[in-house]
PDB file of N, CA and C in Angstrom:
ATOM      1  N   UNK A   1     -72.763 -22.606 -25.842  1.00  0.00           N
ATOM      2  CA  UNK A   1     -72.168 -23.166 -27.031  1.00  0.00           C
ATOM      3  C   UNK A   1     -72.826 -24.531 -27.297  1.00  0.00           C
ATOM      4  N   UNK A   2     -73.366 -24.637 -28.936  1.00  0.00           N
ATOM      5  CA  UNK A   2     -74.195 -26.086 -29.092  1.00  0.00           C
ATOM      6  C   UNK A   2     -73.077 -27.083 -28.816  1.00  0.00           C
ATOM      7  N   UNK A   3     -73.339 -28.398 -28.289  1.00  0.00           N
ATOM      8  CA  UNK A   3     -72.181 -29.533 -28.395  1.00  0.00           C
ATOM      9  C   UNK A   3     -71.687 -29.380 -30.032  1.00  0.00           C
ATOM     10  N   UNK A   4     -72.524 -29.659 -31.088  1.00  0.00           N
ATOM     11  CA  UNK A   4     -71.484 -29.774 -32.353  1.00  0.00           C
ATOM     12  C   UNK A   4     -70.385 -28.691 -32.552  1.00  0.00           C
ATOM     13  N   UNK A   5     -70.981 -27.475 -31.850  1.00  0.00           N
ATOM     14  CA  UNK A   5     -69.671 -26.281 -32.155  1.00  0.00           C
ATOM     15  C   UNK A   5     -68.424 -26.653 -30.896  1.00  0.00           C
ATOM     16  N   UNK A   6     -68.205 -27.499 -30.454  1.00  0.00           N
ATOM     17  CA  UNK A   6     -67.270 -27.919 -29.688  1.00  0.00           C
ATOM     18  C   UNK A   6     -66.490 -28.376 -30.174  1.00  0.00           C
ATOM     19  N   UNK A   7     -65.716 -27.636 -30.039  1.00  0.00           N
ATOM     20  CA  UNK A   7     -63.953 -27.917 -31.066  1.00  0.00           C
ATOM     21  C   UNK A   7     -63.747 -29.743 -30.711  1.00  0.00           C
ATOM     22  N   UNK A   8     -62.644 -30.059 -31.382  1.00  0.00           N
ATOM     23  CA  UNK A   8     -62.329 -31.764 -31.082  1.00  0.00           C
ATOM     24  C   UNK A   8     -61.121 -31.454 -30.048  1.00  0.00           C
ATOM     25  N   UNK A   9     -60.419 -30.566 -29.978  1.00  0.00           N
ATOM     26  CA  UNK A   9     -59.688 -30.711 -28.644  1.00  0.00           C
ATOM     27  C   UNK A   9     -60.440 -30.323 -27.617  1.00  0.00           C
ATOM     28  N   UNK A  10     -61.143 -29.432 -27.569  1.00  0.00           N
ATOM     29  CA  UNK A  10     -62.035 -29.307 -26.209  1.00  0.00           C
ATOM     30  C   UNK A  10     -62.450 -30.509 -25.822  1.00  0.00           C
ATOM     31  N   UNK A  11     -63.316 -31.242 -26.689  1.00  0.00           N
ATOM     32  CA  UNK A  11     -63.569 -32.619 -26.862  1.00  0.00           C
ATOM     33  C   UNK A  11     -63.068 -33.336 -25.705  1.00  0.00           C
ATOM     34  N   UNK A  12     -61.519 -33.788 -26.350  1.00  0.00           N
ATOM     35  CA  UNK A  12     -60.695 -34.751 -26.521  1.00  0.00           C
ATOM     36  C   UNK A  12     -60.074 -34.589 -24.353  1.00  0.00           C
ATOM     37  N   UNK A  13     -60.071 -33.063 -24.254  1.00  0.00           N
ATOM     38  CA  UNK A  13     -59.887 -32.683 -23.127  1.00  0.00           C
ATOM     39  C   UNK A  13     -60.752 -32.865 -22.015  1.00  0.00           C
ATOM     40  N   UNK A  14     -62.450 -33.159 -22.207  1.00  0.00           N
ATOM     41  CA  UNK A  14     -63.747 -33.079 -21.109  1.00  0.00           C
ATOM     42  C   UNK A  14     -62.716 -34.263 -20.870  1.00  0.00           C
ATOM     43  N   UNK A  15     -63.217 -35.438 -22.130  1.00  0.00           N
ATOM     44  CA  UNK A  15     -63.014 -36.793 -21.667  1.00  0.00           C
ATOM     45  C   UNK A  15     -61.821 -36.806 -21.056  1.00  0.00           C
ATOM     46  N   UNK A  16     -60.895 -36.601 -21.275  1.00  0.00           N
ATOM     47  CA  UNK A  16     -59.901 -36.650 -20.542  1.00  0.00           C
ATOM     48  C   UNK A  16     -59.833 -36.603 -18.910  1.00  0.00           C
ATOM     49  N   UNK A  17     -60.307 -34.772 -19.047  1.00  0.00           N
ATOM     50  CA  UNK A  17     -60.360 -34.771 -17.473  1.00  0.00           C
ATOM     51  C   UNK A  17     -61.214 -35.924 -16.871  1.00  0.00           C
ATOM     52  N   UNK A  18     -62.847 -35.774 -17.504  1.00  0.00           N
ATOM     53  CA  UNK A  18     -63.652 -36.674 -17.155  1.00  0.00           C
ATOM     54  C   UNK A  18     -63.098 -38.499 -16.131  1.00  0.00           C
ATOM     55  N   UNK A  19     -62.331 -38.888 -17.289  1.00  0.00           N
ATOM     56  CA  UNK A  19     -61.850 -40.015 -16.853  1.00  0.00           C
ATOM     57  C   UNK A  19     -60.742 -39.839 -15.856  1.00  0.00           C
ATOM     58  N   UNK A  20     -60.267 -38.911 -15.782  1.00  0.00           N
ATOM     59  CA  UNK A  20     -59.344 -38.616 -14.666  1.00  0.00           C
ATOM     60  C   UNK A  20     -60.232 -38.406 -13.400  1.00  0.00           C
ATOM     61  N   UNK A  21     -61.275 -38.089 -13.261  1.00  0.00           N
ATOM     62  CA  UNK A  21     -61.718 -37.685 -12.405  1.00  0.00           C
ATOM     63  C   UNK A  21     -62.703 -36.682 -11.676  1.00  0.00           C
ATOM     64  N   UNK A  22     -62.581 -35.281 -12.488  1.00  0.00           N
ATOM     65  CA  UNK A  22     -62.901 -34.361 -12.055  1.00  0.00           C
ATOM     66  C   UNK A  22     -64.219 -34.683 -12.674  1.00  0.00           C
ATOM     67  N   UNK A  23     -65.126 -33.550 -11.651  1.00  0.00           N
ATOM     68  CA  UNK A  23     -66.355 -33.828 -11.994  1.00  0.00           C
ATOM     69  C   UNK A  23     -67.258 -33.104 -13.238  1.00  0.00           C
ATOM     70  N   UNK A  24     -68.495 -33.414 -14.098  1.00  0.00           N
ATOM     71  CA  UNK A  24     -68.923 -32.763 -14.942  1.00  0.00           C
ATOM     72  C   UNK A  24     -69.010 -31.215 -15.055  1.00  0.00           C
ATOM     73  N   UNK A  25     -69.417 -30.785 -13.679  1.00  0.00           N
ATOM     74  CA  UNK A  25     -69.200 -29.417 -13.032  1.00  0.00           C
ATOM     75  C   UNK A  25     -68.102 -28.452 -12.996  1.00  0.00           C
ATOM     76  N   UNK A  26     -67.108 -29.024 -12.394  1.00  0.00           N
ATOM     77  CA  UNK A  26     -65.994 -28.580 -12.456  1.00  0.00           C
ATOM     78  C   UNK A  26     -65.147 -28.370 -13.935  1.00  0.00           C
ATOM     79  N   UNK A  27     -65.374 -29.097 -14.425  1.00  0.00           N
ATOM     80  CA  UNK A  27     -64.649 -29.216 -16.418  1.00  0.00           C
ATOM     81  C   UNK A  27     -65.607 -27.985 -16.494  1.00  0.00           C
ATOM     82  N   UNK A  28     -66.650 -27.858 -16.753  1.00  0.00           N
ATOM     83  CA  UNK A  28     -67.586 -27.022 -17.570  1.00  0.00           C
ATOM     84  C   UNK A  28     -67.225 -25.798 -17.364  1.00  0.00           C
ATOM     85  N   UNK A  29     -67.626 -25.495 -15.522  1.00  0.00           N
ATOM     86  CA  UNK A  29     -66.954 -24.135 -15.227  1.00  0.00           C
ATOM     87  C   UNK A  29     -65.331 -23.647 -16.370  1.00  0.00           C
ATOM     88  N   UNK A  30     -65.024 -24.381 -15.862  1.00  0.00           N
ATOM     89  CA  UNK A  30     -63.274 -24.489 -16.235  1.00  0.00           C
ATOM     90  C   UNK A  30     -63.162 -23.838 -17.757  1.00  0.00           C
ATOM     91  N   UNK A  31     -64.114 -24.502 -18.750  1.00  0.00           N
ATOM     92  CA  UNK A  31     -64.406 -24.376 -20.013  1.00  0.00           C
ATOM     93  C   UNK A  31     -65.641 -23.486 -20.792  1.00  0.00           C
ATOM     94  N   UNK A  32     -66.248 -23.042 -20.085  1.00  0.00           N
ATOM     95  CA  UNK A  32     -67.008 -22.079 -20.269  1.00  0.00           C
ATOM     96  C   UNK A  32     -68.114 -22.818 -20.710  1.00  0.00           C
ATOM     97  N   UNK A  33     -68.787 -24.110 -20.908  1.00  0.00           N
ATOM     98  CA  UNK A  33     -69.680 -24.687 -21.153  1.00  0.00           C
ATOM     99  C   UNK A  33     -70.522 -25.249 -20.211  1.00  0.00           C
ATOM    100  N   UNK A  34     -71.828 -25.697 -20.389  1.00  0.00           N
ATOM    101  CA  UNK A  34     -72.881 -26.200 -19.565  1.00  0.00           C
ATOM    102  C   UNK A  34     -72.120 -27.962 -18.892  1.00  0.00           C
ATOM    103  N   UNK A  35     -72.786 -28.260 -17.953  1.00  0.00           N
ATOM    104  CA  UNK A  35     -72.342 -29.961 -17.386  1.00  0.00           C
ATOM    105  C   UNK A  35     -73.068 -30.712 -17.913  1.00  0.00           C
ATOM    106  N   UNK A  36     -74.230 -30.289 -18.460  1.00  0.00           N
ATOM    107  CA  UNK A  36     -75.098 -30.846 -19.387  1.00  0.00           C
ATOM    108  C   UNK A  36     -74.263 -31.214 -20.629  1.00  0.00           C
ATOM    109  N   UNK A  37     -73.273 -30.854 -21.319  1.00  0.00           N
ATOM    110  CA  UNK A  37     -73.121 -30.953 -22.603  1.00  0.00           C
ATOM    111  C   UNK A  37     -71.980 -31.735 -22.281  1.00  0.00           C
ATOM    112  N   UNK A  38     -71.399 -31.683 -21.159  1.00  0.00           N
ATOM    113  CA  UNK A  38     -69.727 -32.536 -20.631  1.00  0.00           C
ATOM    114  C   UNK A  38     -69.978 -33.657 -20.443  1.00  0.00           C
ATOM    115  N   UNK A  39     -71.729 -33.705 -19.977  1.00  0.00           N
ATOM    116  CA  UNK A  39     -71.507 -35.617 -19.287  1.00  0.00           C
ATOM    117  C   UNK A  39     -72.143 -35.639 -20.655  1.00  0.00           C
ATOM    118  N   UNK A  40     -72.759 -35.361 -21.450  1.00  0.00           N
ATOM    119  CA  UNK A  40     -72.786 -35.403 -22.869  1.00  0.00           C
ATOM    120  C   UNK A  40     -71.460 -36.022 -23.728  1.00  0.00           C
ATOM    121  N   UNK A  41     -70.897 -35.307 -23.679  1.00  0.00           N
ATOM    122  CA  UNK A  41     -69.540 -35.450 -24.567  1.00  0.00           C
ATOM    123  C   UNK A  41     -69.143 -36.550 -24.132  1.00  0.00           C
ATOM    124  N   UNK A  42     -68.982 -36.842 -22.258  1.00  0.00           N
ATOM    125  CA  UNK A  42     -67.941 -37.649 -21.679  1.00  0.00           C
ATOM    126  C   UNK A  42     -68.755 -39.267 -22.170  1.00  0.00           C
ATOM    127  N   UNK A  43     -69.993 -39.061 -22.349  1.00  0.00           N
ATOM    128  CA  UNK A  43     -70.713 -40.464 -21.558  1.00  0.00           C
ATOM    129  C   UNK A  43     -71.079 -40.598 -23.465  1.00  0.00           C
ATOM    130  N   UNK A  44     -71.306 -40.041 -24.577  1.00  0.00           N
ATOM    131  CA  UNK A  44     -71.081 -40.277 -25.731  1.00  0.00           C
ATOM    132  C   UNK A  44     -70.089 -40.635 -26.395  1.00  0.00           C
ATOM    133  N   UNK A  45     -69.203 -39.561 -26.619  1.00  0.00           N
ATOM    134  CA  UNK A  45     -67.816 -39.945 -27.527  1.00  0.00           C
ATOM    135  C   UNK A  45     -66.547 -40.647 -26.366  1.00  0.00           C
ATOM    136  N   UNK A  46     -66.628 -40.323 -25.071  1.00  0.00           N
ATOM    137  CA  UNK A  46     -65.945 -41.087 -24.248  1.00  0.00           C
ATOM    138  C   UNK A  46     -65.457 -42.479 -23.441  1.00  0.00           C
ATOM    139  N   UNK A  47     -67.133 -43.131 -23.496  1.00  0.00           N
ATOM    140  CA  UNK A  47     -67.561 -44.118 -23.184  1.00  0.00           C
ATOM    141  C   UNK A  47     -67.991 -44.203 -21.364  1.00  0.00           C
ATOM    142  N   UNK A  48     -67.638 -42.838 -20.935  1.00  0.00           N
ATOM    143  CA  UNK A  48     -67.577 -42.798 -19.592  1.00  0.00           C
ATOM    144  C   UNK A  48     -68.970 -43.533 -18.892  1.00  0.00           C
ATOM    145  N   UNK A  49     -69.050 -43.625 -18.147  1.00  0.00           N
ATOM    146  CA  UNK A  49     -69.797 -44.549 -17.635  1.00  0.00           C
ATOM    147  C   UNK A  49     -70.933 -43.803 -16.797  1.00  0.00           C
ATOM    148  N   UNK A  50     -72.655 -44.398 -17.098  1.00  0.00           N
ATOM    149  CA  UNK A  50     -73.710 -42.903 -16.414  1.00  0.00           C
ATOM    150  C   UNK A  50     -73.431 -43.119 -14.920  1.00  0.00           C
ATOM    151  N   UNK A  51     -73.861 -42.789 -14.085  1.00  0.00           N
ATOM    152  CA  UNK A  51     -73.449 -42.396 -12.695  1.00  0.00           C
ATOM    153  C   UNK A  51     -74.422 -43.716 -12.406  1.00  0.00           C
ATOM    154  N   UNK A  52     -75.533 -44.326 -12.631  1.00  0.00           N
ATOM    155  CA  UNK A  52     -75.761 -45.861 -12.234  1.00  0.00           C
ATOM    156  C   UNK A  52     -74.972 -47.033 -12.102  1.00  0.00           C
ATOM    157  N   UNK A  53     -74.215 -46.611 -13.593  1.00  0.00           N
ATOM    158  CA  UNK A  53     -73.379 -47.677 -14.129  1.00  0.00           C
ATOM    159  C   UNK A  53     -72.114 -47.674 -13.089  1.00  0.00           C
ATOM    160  N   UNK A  54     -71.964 -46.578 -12.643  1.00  0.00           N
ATOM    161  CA  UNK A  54     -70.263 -46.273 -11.863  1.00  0.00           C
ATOM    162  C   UNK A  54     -70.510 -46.224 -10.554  1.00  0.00           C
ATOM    163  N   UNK A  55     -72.120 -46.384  -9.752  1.00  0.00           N
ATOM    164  CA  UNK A  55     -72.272 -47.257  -8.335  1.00  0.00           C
ATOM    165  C   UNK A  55     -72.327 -48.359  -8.666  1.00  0.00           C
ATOM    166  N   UNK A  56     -72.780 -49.141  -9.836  1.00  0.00           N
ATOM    167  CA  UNK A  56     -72.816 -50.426  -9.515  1.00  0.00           C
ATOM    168  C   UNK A  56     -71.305 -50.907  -9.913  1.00  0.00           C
ATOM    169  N   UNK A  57     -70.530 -50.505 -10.585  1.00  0.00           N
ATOM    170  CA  UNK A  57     -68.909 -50.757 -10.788  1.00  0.00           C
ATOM    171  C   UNK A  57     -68.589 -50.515  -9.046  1.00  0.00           C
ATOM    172  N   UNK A  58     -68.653 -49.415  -8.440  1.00  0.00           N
ATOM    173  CA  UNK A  58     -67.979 -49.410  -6.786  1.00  0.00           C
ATOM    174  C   UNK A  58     -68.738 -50.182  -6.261  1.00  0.00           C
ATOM    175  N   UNK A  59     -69.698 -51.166  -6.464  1.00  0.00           N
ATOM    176  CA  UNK A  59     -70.428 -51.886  -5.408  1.00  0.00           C
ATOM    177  C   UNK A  59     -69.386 -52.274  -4.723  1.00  0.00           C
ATOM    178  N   UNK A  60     -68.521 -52.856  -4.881  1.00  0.00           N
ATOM    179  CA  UNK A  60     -67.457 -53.850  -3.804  1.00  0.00           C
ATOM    180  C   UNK A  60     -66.914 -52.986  -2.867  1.00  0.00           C
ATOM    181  N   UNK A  61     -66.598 -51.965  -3.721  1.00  0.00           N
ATOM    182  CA  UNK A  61     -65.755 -50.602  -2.603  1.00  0.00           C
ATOM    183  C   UNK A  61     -66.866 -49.905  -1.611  1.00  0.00           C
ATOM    184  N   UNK A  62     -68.152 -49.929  -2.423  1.00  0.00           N
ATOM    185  CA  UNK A  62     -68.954 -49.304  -1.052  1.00  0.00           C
ATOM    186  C   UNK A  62     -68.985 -50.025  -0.183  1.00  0.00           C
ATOM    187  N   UNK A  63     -69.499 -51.913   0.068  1.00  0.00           N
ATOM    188  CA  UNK A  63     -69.567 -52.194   0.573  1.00  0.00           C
ATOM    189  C   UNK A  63     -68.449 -52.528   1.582  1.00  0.00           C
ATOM    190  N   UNK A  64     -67.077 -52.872   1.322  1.00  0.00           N
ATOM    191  CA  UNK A  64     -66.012 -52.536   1.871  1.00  0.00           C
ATOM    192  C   UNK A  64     -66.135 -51.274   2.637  1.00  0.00           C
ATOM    193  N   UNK A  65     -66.351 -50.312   2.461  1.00  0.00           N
ATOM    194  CA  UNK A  65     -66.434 -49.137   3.130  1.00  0.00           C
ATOM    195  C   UNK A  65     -67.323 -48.844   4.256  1.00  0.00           C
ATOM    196  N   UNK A  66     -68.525 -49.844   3.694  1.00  0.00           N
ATOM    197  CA  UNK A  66     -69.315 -49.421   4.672  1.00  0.00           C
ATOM    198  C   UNK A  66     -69.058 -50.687   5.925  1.00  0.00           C
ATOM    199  N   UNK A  67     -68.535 -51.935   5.455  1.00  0.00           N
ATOM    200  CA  UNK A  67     -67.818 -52.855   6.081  1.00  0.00           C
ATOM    201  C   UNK A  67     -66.757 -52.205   7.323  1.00  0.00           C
ATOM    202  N   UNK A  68     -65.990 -51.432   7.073  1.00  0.00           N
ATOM    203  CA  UNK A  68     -65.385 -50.919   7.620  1.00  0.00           C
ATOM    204  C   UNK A  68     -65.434 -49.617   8.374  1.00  0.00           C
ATOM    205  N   UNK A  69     -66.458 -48.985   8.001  1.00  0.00           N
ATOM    206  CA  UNK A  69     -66.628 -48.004   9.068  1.00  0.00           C
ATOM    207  C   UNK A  69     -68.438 -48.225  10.048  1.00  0.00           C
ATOM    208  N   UNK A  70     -69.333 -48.498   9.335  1.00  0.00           N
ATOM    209  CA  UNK A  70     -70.459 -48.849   9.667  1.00  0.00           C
ATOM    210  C   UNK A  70     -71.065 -47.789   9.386  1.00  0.00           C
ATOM    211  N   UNK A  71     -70.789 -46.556   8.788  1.00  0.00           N
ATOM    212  CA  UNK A  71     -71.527 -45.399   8.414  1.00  0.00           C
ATOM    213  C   UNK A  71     -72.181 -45.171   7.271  1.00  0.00           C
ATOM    214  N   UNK A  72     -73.036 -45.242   6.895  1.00  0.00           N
ATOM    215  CA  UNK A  72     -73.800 -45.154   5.524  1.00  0.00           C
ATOM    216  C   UNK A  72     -73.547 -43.789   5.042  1.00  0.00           C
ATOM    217  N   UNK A  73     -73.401 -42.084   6.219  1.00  0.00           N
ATOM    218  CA  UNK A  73     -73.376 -40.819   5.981  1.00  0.00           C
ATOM    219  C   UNK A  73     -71.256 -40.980   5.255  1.00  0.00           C
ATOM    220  N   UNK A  74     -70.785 -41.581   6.153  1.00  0.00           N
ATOM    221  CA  UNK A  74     -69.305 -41.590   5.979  1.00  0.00           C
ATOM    222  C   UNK A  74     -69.382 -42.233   4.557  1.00  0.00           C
ATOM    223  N   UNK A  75     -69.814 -43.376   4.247  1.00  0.00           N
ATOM    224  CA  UNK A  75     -69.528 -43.658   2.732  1.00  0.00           C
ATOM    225  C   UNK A  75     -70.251 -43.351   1.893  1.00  0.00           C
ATOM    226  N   UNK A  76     -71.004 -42.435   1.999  1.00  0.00           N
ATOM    227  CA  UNK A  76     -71.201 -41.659   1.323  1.00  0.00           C
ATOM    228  C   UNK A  76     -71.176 -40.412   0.728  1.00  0.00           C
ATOM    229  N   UNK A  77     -69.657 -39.833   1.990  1.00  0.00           N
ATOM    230  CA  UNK A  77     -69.297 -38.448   1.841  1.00  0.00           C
ATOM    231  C   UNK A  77     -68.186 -38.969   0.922  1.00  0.00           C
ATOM    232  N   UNK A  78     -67.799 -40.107   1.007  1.00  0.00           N
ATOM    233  CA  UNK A  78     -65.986 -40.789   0.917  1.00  0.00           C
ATOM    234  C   UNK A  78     -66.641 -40.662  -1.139  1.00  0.00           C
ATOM    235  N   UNK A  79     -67.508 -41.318  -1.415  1.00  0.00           N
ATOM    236  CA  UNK A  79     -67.927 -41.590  -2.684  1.00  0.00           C
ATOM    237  C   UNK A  79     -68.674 -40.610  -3.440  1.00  0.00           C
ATOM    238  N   UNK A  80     -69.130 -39.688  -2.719  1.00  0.00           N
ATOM    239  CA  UNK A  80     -70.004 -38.631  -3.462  1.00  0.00           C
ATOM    240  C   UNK A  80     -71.300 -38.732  -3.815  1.00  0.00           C
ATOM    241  N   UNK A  81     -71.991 -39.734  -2.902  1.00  0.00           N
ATOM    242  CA  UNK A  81     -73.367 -40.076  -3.272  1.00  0.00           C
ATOM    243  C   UNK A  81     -74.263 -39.977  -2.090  1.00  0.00           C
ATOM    244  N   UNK A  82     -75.588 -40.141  -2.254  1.00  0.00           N
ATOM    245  CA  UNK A  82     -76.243 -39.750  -1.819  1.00  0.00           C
ATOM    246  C   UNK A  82     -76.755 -41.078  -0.798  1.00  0.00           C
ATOM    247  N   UNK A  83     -76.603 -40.865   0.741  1.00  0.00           N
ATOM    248  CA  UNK A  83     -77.203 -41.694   1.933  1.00  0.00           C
ATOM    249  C   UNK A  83     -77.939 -43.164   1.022  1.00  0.00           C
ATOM    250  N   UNK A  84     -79.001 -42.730   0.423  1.00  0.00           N
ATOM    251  CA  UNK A  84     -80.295 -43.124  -0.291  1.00  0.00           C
ATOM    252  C   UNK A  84     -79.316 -44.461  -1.094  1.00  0.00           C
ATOM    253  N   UNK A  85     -78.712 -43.777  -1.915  1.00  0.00           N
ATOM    254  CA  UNK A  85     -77.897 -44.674  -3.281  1.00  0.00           C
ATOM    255  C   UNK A  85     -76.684 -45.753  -2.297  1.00  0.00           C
ATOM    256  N   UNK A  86     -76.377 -45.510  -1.280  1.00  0.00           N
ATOM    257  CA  UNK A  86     -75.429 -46.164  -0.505  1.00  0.00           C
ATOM    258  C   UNK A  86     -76.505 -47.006  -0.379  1.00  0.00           C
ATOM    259  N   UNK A  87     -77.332 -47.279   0.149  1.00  0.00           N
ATOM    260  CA  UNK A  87     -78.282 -48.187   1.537  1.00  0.00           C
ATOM    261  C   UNK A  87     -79.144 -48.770   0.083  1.00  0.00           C
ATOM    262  N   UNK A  88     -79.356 -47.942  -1.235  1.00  0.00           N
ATOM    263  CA  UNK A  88     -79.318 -49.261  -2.532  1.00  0.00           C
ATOM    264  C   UNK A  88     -78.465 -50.070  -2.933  1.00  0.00           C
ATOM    265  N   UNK A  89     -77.265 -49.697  -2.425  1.00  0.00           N
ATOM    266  CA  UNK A  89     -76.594 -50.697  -2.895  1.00  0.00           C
ATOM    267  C   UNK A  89     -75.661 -51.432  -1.777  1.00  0.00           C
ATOM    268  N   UNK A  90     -76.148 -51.382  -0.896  1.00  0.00           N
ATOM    269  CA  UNK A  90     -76.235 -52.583   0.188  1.00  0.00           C
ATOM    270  C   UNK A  90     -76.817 -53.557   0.574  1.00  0.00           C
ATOM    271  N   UNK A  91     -78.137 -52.991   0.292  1.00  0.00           N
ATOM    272  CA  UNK A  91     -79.754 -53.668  -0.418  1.00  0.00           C
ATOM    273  C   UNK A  91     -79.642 -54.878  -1.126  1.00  0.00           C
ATOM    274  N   UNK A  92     -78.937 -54.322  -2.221  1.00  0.00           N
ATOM    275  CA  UNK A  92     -78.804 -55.205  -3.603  1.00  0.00           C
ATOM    276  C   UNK A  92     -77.958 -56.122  -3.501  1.00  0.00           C
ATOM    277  N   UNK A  93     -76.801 -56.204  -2.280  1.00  0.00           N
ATOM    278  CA  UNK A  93     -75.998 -57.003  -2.177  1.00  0.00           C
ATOM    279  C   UNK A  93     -76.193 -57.602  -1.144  1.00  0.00           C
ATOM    280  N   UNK A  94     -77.238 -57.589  -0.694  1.00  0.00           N
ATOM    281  CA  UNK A  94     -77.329 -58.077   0.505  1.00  0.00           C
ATOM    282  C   UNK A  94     -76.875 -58.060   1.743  1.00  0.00           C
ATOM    283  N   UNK A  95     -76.260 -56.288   2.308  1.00  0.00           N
ATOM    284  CA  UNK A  95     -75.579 -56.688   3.587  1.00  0.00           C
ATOM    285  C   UNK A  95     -76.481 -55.811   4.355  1.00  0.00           C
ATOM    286  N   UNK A  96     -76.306 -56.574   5.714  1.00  0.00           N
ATOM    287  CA  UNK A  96     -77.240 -56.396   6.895  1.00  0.00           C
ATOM    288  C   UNK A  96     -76.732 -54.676   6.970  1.00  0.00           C
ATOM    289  N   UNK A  97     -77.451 -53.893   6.908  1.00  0.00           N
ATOM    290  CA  UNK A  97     -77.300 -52.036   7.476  1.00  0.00           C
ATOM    291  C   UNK A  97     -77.250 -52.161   9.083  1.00  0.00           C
ATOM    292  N   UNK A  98     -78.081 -52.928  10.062  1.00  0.00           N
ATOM    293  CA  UNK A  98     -77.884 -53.014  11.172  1.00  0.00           C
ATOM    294  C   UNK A  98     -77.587 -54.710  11.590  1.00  0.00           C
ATOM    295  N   UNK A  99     -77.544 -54.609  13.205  1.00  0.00           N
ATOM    296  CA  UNK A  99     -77.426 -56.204  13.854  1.00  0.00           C
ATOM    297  C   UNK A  99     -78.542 -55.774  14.038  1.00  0.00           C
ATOM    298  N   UNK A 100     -79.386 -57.015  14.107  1.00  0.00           N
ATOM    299  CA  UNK A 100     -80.649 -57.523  15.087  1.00  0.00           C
ATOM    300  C   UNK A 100     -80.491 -57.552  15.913  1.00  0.00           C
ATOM    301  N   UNK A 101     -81.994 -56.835  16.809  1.00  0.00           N
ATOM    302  CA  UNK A 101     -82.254 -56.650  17.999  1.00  0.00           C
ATOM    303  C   UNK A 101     -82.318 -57.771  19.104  1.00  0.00           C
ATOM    304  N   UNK A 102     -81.468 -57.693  19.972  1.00  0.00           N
ATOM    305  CA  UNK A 102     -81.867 -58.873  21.201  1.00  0.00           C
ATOM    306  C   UNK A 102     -82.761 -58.632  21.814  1.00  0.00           C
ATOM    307  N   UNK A 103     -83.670 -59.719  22.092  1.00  0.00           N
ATOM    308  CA  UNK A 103     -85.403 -59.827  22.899  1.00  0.00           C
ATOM    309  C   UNK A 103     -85.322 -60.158  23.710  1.00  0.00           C
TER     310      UNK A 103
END
């Protein structure tokens, strides 16, 4: 189904779920449409936020997380991202991933 043939309550409903939570994937299945056209809808008429924009919004919580457990794999199962995108944005904030080695 093209996005313009997308009714306005279908619409009105991605974003919805969207901002609730569920993922682009999951709505689509749900709705018989592509995830392509949901983070479409969500991140156009919704304002939802692209998946860059919404690690660098959790920066504080990753790092908290990773503050607290020391696992880069754990906060990144907890958040849904990828090892890689955690340890960027630890990077960027500057926190040590390991202690330094004693000589």
């Amino acid at each position: 189904m093209p996005p313009h043939t997308i009714p306005d309550a279908v619409r009105g409903e991605i974003i919805a779920r969207a901002w609730d939570g569920e993922t682009f994937a999951h709505i689509a299945r749900d709705l018989g449409v592509s995830s392509y056209q949901v983070g479409r809808i969500a991140m156009r008429e919704g304002d939802f936020p692209t998946r860059a924009e919404l690690i660098r919004l959790q920066g504080d919580a990753i790092c908290a997380a990773f503050e607290e457990s020391g696992s880069m794999a754990e906060v990144a199962r907890r958040f849904a991202l990828s090892e890689q995108a955690v340890s960027n944005t630890l990077h960027a904030r500057g926190v040590r991933r390991r202690k330094p080695r004693r000589r």
